[in-house]
Protein backbone atom coordinates (compact mmCIF):
# COMPACT_ATOMS: atom_id res chain seq x y z
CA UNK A 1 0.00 0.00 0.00
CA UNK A 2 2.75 1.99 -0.50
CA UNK A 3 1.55 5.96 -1.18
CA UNK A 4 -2.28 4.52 -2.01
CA UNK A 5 -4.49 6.34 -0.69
CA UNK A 6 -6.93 4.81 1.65
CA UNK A 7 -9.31 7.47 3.02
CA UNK A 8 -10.43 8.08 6.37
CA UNK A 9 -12.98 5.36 6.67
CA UNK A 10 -13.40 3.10 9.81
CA UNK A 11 -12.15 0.06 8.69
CA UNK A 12 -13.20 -3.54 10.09
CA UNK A 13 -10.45 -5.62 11.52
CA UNK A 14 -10.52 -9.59 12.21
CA UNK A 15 -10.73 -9.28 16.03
CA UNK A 16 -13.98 -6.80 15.39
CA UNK A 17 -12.15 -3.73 16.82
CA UNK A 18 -13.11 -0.94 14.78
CA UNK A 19 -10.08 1.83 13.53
CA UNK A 20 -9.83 4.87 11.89
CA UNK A 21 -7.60 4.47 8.43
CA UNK A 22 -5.66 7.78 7.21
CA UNK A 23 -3.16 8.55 4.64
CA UNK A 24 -0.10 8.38 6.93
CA UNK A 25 2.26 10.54 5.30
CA UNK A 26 0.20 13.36 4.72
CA UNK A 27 -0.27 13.65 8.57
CA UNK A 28 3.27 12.94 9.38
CA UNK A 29 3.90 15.71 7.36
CA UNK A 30 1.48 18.02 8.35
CA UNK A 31 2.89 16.94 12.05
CA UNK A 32 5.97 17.26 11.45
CA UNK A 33 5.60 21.17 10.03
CA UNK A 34 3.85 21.97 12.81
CA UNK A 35 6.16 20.63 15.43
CA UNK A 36 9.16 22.13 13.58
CA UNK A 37 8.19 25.12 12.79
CA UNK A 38 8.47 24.70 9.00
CA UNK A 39 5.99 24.48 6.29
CA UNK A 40 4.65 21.70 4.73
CA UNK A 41 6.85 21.73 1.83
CA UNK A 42 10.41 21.78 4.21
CA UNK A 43 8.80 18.66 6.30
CA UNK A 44 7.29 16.60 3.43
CA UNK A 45 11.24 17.18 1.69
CA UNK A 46 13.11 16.27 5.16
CA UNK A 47 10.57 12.99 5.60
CA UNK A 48 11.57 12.00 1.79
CA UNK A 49 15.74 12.52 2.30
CA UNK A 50 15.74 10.21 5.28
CA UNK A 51 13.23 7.80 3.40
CA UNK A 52 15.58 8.01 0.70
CA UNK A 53 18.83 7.62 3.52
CA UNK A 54 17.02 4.67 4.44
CA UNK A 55 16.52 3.11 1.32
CA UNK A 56 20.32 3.56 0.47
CA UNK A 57 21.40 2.35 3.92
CA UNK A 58 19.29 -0.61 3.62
CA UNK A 59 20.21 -1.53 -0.01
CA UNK A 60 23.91 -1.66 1.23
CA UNK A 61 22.48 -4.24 3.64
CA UNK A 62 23.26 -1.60 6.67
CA UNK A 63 20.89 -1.48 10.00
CA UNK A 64 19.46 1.86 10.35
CA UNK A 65 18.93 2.76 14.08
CA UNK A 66 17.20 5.71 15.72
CA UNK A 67 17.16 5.95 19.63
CA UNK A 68 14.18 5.64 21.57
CA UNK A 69 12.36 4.63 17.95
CA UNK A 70 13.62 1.37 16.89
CA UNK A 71 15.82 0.03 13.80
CA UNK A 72 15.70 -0.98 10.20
CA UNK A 73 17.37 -3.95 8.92
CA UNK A 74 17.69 -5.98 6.36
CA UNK A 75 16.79 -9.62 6.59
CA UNK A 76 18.17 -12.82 4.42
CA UNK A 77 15.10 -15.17 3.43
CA UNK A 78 15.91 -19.03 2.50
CA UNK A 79 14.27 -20.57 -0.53
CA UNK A 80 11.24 -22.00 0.01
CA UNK A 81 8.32 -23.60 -2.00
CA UNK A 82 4.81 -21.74 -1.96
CA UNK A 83 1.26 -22.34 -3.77
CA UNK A 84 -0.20 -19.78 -6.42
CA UNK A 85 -3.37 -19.48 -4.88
CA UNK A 86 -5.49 -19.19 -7.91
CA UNK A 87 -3.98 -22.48 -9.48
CA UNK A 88 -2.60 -24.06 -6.85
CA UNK A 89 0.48 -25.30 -8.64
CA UNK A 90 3.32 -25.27 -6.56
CA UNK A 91 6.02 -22.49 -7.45
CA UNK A 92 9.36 -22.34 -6.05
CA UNK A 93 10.07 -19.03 -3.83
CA UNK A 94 13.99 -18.03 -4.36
CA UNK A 95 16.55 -16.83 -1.51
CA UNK A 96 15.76 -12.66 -0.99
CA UNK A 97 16.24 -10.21 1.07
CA UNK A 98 13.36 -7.91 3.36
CA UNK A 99 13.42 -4.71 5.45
CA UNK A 100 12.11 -4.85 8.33
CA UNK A 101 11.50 -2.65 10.79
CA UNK A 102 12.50 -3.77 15.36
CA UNK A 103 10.75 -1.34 17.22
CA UNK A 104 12.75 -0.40 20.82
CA UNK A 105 11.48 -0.94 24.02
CA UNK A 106 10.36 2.14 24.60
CA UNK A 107 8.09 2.29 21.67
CA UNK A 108 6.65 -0.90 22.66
CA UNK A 109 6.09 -0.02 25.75
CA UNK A 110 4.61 3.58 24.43
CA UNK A 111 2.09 1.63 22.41
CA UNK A 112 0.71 -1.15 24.98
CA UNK A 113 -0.13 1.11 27.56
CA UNK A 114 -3.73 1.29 27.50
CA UNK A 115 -5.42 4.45 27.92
């Protein structure tokens, strides 16, 4: 879903919890302007040079940390054999590698607090 556009309608999840879905970047951005100082224009450029630095960082297969956030990193996937689920012929899946994203304690602990 990267830069779709989803809308701000409550969406359904499986355990029945209803959420409110927004376009994420446009509030970061609008966030980030406000918190800074800047206009929208200096945050939404800032947001896309360290998306960019990221990117980079991660395509040399370096870990990306920011304290008190979490870190980026790169992991190595083994081959492995998968279904196409509209045939179901098996297909065979080749060695890759995925970002992913460790969040810190902190920002685990930030987020399970209940209100």
């Amino acid at each position: 879903m990267c830069g779709r556009y989803i809308g701000p309608d409550a969406a359904q999840f499986p355990d029945g919890t209803r959420k409110e879905v927004v376009e994420v970047k446009e509030v970061l951005v609008r966030r980030m302007a406000q918190e800074a100082g800047v206009s929208k224009q200096a945050a939404d450029a800032a947001l896309r040079a360290f998306i960019g630095g990221v990117k980079q960082e991660l395509a040399r297969g370096n870990r990306v940390a920011l304290a008190g956030f979490g870190s980026f990193v790169v992991r190595k996937t083994s081959p492995r054999v998968g279904r196409n689920p509209k045939t179901g012929k098996t297909i065979h899946i080749p060695a890759g590698r995925r970002p992913v994203f460790r969040p810190c304690r902190a920002l685990k602990d930030a987020v399970g607090r209940k209100k």
